[in-house]
N, C-alpha and C. Protein backbone atom coordinates (compact mmCIF):
# COMPACT_ATOMS: atom_id res chain seq x y z
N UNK A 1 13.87 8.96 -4.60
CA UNK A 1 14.60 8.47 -5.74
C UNK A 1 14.13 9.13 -7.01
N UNK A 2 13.41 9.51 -7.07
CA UNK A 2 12.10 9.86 -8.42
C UNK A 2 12.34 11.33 -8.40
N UNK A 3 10.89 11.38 -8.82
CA UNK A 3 10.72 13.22 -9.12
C UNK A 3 10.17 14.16 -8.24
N UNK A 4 11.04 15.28 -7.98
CA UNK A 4 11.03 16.72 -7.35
C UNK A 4 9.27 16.64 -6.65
N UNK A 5 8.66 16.31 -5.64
CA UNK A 5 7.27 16.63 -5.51
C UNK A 5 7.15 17.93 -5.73
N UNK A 6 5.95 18.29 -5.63
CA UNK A 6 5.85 19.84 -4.94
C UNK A 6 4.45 19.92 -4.20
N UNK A 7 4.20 20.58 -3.38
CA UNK A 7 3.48 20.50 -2.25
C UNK A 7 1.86 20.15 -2.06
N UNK A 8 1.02 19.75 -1.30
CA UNK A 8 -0.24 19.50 -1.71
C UNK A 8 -1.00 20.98 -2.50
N UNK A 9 -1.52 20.52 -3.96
CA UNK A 9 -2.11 21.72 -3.95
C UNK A 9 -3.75 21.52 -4.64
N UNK A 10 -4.15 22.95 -4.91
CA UNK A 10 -6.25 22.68 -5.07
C UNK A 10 -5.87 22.42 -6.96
N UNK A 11 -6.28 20.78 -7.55
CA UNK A 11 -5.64 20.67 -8.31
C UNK A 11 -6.40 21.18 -9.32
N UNK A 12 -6.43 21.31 -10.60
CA UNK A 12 -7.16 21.75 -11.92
C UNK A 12 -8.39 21.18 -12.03
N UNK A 13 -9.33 22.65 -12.46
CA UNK A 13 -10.69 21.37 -12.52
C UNK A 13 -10.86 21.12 -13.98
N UNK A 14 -9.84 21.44 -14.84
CA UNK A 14 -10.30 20.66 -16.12
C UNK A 14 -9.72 19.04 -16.03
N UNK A 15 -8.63 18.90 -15.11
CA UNK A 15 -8.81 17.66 -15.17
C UNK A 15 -8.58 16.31 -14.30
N UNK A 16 -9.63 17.28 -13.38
CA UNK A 16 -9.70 16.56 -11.78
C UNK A 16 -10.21 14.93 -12.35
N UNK A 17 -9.54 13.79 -11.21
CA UNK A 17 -9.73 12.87 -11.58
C UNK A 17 -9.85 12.49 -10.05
N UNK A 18 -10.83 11.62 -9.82
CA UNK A 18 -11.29 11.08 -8.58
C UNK A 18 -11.27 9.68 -8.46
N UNK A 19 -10.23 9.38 -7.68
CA UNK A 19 -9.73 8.13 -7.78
C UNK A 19 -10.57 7.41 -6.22
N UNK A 20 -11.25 6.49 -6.75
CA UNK A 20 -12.43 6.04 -5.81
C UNK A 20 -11.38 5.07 -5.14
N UNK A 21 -12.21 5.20 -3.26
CA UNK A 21 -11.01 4.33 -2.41
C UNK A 21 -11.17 2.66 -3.15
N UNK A 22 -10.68 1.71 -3.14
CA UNK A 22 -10.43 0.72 -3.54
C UNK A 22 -10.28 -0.53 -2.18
N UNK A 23 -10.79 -1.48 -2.27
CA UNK A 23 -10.23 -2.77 -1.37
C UNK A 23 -8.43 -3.02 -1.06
N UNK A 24 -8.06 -3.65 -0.10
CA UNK A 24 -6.60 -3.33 -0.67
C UNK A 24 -6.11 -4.41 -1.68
N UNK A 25 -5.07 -4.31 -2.23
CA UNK A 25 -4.97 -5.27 -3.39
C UNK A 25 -3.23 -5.66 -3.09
N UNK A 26 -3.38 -6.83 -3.35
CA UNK A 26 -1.75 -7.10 -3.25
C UNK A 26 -0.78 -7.09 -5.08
N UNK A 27 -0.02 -6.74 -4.79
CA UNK A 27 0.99 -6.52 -6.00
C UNK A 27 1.83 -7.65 -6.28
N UNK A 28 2.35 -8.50 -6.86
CA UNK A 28 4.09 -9.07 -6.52
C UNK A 28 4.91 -7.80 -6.92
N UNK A 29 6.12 -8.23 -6.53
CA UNK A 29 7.18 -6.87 -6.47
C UNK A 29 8.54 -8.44 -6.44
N UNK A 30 9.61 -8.14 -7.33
CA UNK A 30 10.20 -8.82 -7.42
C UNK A 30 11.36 -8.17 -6.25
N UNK A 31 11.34 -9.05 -5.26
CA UNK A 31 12.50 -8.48 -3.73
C UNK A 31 13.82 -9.50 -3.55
N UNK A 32 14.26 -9.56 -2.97
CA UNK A 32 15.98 -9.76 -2.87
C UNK A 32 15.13 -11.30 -2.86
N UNK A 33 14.69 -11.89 -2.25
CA UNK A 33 14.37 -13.21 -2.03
C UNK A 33 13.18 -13.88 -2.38
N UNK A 34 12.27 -12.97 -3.47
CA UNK A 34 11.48 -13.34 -4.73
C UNK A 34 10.75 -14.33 -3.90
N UNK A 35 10.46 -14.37 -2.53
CA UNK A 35 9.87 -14.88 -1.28
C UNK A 35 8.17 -14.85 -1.11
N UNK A 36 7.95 -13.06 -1.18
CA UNK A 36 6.80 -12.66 -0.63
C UNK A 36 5.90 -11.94 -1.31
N UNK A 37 5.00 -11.43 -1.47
CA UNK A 37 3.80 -10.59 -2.04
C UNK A 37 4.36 -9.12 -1.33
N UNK A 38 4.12 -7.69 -1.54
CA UNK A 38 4.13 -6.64 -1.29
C UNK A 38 2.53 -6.35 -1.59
N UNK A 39 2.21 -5.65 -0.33
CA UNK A 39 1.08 -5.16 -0.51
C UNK A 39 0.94 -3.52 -0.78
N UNK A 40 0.00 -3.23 -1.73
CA UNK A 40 -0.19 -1.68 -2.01
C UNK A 40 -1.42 -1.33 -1.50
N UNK A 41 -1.30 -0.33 -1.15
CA UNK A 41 -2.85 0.05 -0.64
C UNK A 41 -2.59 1.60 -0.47
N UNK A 42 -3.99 2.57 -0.06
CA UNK A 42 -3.82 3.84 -0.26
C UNK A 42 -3.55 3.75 1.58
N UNK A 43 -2.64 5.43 1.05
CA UNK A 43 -2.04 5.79 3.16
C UNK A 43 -2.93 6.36 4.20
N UNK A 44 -2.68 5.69 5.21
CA UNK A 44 -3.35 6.39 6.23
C UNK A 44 -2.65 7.62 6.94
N UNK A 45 -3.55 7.98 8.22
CA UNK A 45 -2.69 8.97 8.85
C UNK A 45 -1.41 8.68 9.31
N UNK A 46 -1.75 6.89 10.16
CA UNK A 46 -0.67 6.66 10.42
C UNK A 46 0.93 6.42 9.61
N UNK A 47 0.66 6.62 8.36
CA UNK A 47 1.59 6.30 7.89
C UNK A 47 2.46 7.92 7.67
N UNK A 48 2.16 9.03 7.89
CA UNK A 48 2.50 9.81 7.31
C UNK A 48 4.14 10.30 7.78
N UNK A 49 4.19 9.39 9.25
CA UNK A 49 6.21 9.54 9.76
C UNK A 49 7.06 8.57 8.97
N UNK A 50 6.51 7.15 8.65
CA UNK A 50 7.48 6.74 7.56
C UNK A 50 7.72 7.74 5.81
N UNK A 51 6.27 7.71 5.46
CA UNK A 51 6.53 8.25 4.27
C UNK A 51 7.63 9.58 4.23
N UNK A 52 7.24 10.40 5.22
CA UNK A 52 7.94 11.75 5.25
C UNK A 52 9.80 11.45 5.58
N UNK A 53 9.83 10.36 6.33
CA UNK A 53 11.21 9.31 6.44
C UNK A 53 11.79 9.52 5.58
N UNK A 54 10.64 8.30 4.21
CA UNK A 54 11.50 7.87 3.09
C UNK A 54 11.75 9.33 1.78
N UNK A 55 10.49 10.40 1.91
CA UNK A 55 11.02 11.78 1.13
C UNK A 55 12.22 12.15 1.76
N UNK A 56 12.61 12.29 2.73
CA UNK A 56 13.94 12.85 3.10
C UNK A 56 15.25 12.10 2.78
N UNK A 57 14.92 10.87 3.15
CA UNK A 57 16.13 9.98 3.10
C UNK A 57 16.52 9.86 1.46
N UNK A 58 15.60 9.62 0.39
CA UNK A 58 15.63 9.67 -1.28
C UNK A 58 15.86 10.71 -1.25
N UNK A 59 15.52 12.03 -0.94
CA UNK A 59 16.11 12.93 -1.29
C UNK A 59 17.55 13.16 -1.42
N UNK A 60 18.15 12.92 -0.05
CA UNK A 60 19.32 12.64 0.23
C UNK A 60 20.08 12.25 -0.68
N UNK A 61 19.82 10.73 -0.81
CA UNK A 61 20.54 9.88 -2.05
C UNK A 61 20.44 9.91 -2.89
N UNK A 62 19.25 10.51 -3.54
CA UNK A 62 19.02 10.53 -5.13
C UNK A 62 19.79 12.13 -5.44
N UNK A 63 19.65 13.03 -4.76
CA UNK A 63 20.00 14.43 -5.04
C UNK A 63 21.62 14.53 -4.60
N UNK A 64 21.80 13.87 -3.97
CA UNK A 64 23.68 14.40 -3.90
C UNK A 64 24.73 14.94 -4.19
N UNK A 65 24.48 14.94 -5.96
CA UNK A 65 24.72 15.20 -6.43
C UNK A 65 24.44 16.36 -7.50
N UNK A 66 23.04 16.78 -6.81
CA UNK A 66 22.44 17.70 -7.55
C UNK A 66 21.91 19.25 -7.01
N UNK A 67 21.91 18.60 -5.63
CA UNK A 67 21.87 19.50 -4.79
C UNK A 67 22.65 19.83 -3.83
N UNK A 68 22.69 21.18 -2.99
CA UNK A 68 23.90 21.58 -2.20
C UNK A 68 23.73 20.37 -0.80
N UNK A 69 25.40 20.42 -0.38
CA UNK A 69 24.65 19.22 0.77
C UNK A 69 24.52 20.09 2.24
N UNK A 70 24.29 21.03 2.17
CA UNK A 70 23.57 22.27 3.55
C UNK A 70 22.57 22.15 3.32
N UNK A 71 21.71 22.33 1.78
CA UNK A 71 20.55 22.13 1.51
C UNK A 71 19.65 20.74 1.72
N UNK A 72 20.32 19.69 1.39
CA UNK A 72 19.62 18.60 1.84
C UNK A 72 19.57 18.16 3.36
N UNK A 73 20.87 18.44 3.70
CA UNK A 73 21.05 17.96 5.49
C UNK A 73 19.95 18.94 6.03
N UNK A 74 19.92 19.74 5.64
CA UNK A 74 18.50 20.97 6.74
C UNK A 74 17.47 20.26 6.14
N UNK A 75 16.93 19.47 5.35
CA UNK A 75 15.56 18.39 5.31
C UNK A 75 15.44 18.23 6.43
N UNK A 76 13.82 18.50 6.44
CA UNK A 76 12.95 18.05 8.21
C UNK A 76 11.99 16.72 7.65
N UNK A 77 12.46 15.58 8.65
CA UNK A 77 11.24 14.60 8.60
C UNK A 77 9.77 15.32 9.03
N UNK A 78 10.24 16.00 10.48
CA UNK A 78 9.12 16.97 10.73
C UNK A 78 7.94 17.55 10.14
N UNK A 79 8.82 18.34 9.69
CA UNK A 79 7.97 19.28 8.46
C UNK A 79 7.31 18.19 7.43
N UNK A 80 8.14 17.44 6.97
CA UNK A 80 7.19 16.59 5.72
C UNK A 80 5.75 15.88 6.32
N UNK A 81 6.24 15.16 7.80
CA UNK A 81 5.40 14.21 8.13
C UNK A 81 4.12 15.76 8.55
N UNK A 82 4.31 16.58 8.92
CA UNK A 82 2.56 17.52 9.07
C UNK A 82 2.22 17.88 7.31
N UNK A 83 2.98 17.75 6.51
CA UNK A 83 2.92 18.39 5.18
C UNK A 83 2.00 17.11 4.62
N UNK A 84 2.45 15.91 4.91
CA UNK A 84 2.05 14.42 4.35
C UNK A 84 0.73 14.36 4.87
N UNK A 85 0.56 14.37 6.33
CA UNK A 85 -0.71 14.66 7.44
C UNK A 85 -1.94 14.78 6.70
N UNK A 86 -1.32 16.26 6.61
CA UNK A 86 -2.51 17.34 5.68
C UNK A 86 -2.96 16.90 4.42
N UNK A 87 -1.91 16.43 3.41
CA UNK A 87 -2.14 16.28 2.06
C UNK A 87 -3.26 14.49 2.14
N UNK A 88 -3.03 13.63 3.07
CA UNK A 88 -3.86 12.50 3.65
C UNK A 88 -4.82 12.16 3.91
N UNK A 89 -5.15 13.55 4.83
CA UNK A 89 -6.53 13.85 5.32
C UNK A 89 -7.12 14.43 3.94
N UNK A 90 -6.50 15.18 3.42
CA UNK A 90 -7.56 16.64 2.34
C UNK A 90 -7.72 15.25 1.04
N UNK A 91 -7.21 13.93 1.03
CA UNK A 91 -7.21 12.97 0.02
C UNK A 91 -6.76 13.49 -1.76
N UNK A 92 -5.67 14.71 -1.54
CA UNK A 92 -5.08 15.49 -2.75
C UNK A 92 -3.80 15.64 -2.28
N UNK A 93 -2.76 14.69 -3.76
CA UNK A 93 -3.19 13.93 -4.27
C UNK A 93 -3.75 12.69 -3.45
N UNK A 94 -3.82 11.81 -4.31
CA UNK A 94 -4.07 10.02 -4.12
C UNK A 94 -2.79 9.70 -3.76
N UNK A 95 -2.15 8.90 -2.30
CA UNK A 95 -1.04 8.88 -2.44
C UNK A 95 -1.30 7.48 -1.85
N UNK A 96 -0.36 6.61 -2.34
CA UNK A 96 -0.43 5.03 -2.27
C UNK A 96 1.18 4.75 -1.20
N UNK A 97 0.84 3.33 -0.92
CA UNK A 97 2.19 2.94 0.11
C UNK A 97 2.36 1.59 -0.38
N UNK A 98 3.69 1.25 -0.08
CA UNK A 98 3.89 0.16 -0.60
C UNK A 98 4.97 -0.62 0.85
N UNK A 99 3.94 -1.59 1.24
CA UNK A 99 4.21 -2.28 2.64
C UNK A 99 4.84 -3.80 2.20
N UNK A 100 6.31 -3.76 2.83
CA UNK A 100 6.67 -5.21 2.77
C UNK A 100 7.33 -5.59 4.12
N UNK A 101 6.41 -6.59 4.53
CA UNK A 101 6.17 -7.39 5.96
C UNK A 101 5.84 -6.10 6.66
N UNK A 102 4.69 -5.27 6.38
CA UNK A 102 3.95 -4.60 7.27
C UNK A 102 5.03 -3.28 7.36
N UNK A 103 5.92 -2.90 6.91
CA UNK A 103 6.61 -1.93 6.59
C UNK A 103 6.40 -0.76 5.19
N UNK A 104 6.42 0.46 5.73
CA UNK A 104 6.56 1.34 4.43
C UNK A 104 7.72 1.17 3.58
N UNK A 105 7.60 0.18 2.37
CA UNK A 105 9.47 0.34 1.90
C UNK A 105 9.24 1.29 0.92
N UNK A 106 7.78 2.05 0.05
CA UNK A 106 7.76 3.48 -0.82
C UNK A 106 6.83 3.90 -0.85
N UNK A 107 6.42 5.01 -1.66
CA UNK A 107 5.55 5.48 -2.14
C UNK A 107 4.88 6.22 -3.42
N UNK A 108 3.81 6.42 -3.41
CA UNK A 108 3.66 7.17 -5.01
C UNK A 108 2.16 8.38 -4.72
N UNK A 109 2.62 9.57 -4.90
CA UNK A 109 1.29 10.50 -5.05
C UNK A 109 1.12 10.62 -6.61
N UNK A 110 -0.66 10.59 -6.74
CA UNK A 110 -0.72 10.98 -7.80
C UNK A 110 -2.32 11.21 -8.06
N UNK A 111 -2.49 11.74 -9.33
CA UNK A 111 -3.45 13.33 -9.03
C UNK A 111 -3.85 13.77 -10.61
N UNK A 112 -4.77 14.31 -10.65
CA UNK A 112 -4.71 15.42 -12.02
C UNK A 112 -3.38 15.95 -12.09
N UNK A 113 -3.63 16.38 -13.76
CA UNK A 113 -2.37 16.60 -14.35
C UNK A 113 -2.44 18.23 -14.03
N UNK A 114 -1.36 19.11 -13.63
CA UNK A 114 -1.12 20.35 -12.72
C UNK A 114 -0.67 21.10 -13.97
N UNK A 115 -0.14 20.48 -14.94
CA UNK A 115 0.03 21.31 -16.43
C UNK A 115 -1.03 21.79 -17.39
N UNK A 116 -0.71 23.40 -17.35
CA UNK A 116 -1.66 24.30 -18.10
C UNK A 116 -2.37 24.06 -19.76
N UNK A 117 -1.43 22.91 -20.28
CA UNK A 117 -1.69 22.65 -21.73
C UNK A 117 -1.90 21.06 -21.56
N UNK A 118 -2.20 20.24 -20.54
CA UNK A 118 -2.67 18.97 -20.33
C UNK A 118 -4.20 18.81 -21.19
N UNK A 119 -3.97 17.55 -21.83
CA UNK A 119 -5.18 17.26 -22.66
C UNK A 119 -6.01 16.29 -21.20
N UNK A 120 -7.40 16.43 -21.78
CA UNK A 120 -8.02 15.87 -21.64
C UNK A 120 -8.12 14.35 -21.16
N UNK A 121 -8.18 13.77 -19.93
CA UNK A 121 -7.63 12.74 -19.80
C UNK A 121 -6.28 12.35 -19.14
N UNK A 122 -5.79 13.08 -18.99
CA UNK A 122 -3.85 13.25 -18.53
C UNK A 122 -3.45 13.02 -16.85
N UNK A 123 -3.38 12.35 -16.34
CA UNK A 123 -3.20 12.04 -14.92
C UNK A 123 -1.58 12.95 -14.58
N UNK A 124 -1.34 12.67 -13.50
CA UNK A 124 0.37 13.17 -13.43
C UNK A 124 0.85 12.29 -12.15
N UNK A 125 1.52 11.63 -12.12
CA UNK A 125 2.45 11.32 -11.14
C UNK A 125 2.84 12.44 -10.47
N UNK A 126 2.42 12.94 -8.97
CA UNK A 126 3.17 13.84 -8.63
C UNK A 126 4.63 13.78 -7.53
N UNK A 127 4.76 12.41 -7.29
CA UNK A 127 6.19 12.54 -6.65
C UNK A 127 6.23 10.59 -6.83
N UNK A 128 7.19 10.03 -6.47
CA UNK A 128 7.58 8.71 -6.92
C UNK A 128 8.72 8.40 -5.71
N UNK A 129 9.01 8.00 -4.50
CA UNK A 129 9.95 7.47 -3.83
C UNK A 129 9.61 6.37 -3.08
N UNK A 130 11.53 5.70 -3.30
CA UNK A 130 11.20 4.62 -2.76
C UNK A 130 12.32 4.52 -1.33
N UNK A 131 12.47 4.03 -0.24
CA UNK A 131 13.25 3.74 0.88
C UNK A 131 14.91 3.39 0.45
N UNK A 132 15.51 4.24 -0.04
CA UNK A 132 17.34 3.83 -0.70
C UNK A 132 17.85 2.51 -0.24
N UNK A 133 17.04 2.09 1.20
CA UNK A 133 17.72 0.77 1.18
C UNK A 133 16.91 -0.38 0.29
N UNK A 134 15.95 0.22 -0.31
CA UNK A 134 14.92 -0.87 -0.81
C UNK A 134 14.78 -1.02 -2.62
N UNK A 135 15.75 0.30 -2.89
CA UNK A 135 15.63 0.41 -4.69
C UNK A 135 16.41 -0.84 -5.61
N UNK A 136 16.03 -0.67 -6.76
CA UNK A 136 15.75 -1.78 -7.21
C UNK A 136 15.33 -3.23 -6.86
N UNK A 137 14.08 -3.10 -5.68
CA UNK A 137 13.47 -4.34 -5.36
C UNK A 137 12.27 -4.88 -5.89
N UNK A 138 11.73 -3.69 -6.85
CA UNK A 138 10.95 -3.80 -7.45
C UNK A 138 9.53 -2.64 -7.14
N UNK A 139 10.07 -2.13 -5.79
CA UNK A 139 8.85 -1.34 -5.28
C UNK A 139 8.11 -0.34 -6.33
N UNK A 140 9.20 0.22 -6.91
CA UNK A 140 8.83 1.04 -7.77
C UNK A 140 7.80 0.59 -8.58
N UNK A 141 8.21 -0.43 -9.31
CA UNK A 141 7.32 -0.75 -10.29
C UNK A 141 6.08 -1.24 -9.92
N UNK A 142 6.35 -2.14 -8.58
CA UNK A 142 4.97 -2.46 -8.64
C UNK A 142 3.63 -0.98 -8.07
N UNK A 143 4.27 0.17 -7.36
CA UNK A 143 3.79 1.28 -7.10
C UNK A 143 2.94 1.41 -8.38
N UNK A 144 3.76 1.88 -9.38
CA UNK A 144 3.44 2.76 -10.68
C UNK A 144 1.86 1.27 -11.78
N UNK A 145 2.42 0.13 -11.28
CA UNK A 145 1.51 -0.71 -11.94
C UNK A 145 -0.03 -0.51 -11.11
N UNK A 146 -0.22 -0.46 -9.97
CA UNK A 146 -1.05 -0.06 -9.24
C UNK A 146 -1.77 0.74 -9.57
N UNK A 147 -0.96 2.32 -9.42
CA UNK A 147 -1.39 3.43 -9.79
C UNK A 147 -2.10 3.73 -11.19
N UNK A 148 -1.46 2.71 -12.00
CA UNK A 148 -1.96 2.49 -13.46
C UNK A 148 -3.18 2.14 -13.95
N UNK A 149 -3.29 1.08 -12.78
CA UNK A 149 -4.58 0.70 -13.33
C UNK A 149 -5.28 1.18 -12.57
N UNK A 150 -5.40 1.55 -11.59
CA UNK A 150 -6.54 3.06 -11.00
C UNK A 150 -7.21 3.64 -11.88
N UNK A 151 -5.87 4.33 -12.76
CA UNK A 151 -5.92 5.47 -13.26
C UNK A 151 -6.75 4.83 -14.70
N UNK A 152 -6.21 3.71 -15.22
CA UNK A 152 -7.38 3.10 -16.22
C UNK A 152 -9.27 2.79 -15.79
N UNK A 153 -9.30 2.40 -14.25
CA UNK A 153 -10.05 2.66 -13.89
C UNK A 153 -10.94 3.87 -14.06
N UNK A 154 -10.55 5.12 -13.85
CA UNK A 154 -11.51 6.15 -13.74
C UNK A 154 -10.99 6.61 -15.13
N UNK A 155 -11.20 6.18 -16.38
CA UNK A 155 -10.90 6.79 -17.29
C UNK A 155 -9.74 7.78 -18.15
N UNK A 156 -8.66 7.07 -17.24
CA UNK A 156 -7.77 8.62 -17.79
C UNK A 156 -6.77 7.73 -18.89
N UNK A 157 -6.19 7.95 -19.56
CA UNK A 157 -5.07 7.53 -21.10
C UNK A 157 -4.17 7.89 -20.95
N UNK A 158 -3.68 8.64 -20.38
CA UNK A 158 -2.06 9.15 -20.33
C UNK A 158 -1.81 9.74 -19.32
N UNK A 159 -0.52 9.65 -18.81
CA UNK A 159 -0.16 9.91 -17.48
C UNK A 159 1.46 10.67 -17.35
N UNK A 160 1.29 11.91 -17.00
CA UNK A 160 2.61 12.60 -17.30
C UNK A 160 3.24 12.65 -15.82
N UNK A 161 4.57 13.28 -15.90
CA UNK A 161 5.73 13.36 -14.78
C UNK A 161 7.09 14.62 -14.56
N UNK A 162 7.03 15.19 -14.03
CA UNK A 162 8.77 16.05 -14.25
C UNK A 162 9.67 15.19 -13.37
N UNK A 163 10.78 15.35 -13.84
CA UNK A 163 11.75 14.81 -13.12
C UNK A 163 13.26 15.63 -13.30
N UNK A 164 14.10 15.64 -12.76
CA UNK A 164 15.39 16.10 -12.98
C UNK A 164 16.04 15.51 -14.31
N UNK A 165 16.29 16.33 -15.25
CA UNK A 165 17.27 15.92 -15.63
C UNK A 165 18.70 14.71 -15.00
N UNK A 166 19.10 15.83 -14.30
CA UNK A 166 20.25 14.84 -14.18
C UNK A 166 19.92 13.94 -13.40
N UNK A 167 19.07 13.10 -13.06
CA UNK A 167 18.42 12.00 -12.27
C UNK A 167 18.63 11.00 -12.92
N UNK A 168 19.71 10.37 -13.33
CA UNK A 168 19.82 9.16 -14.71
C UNK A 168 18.98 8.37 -13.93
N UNK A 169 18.85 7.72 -12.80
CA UNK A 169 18.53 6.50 -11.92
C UNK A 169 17.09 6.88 -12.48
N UNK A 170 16.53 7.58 -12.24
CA UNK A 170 14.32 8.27 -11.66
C UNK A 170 14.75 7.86 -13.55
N UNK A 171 15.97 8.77 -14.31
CA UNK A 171 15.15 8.31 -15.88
C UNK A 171 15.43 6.99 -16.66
N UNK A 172 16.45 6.38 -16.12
CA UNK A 172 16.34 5.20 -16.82
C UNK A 172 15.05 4.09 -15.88
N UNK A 173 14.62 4.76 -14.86
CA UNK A 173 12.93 3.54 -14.43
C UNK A 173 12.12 4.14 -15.40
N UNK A 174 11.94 5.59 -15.39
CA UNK A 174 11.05 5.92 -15.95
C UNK A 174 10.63 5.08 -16.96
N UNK A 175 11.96 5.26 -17.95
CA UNK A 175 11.78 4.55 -19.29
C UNK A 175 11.35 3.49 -19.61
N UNK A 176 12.20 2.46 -18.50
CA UNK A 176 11.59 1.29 -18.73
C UNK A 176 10.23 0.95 -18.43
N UNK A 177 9.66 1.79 -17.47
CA UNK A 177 8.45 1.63 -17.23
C UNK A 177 7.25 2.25 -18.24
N UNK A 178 7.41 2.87 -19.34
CA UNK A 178 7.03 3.26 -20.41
C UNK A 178 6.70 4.30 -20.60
N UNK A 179 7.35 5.15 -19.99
CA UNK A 179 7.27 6.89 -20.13
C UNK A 179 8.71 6.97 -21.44
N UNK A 180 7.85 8.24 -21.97
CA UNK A 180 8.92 9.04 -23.43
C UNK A 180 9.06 10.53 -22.44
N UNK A 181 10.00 10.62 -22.98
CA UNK A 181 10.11 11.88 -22.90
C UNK A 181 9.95 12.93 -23.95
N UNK A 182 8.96 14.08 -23.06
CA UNK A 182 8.48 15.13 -24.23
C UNK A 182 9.22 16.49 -24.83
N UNK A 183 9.69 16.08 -25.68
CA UNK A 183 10.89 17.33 -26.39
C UNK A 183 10.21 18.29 -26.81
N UNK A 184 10.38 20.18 -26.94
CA UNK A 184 11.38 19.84 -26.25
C UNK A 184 10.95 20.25 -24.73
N UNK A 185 10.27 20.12 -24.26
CA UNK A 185 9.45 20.23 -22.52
C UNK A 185 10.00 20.45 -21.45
N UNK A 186 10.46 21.04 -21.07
CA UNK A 186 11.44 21.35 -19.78
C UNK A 186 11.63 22.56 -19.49
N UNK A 187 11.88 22.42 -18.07
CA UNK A 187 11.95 23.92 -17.61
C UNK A 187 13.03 24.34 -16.35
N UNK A 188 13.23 25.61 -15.60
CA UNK A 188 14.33 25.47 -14.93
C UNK A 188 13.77 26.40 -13.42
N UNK A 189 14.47 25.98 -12.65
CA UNK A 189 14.28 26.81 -11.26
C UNK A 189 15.50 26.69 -10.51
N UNK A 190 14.89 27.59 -8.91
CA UNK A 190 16.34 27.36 -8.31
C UNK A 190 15.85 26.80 -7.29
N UNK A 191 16.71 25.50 -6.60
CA UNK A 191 16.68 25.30 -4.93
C UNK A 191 17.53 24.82 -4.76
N UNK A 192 17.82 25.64 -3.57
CA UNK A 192 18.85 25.66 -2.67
C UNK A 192 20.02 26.07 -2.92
N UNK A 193 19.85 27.21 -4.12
CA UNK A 193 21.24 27.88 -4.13
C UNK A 193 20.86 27.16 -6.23
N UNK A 194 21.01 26.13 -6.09
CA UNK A 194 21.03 25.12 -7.46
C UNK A 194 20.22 25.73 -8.63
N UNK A 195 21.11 25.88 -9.96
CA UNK A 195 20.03 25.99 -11.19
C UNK A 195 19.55 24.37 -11.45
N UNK A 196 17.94 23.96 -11.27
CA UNK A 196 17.59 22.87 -11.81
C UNK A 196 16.96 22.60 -13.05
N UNK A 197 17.15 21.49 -13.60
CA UNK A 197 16.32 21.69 -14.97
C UNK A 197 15.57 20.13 -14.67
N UNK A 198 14.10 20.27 -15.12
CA UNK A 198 13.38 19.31 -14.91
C UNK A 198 12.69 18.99 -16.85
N UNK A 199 12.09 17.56 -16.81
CA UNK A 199 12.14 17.23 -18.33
C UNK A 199 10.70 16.67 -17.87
N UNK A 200 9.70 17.04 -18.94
CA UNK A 200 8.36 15.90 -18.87
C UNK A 200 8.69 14.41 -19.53
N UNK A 201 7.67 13.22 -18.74
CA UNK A 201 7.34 12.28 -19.59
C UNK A 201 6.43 12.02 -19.54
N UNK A 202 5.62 10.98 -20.54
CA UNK A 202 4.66 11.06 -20.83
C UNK A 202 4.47 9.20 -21.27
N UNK A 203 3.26 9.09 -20.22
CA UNK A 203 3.36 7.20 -21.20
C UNK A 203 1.81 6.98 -20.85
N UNK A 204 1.36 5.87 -22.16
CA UNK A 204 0.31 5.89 -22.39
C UNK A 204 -0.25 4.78 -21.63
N UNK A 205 -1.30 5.12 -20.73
CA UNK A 205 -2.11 3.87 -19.82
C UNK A 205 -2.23 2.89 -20.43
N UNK A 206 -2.60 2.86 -21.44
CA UNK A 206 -2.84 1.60 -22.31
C UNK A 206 -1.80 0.35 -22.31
N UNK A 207 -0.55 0.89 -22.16
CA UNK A 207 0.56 -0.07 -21.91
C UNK A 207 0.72 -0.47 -20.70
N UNK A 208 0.64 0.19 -19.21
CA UNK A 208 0.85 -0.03 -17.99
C UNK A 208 0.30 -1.94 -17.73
N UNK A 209 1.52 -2.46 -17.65
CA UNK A 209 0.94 -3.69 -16.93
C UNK A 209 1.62 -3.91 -15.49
């Protein structure tokens, strides 16, 4: 649903941030029947065939419109789930799950900030999805509140993101969840045939509740 990942990589050492494992912690997450607790916790190996699931399937639905649909239908769960594997085991990024009734319904990687002019302190969200049958249940948010206070944990203040432009859905959460967007910050590539244009945001830990 969210923003474009891009693949596990050896992240910056100006502003590596080491996000210490944690107990697991439960979230509320407001769900169709405002019933149950959602639990967050960081992923295991085993989790790495749902997560790679739900990247393909958000891809799908969130990009439809943005991308060619030859390009999305050739998505491999395959490929993601050894890509997820790897990035799990090597613990880069930090990637969190978000289980309701013992189910993966999303997820969130996130990591030092991968941008060359990142201050001091700057975390990055590096990918944000949630299960299309599960959006707006709240997963999202309670993901990113999690991740927040981690990230207040080991010291970091601000926490940046790319996302698609034309992603109204990934930018109107963003927003509400307290990311700005940084003007004028953006940049362009191609996949799958597609000119894309992606936009930074930027929101300050200090607000994350």
């Amino acid at each position: 649903m969210m923003e474009r990942p891009r693949g596990p990589t050896v992240p910056s050492a100006h502003t590596i941030v080491r996000l210490r494992e944690v107990n697991r912690s439960r979230v509320r997450a407001n769900d169709r029947d405002h019933t149950h607790r959602m639990l967050i916790e960081h992923a295991t190996l085993a989790d790495a065939r749902a997560v790679a699931r739900i990247h393909v399937d958000a891809w799908r639905a969130a990009y439809a419109s943005v991308l060619p649909a030859d390009f999305l239908a050739a998505l491999s769960v395959d490929e993601r789930q050894t890509m997820w594997r790897e990035s799990i085991a090597a613990g880069t990024p930090t990637l969190l799950v978000a289980r309701d009734h013992g189910e993966v319904a999303g997820w969130l990687s996130v990591g030092p900030s991968r941008d060359g002019d990142a201050p001091a302190g700057r975390a990055e969200i590096w990918a944000l999805y949630v299960d299309p049958g599960r959006w707006s249940t709240g997963t999202g948010r309670a993901l990113w509140a999690h991740a927040g206070a981690l990230l207040r944990e080991q010291g970091c203040t601000t926490c940046s993101l790319w996302v698609f432009a034309r992603n109204e859905r990934a930018l109107r959460f963003y927003r509400a969840a307290g990311f700005v967007q940084e003007s004028p910050v953006a940049k362009t590539f191609e996949l799958g045939g597609a000119a894309i244009e992606e936009v930074r945001f930027v929101a300050r830990l200090s607000s994350v509740t």
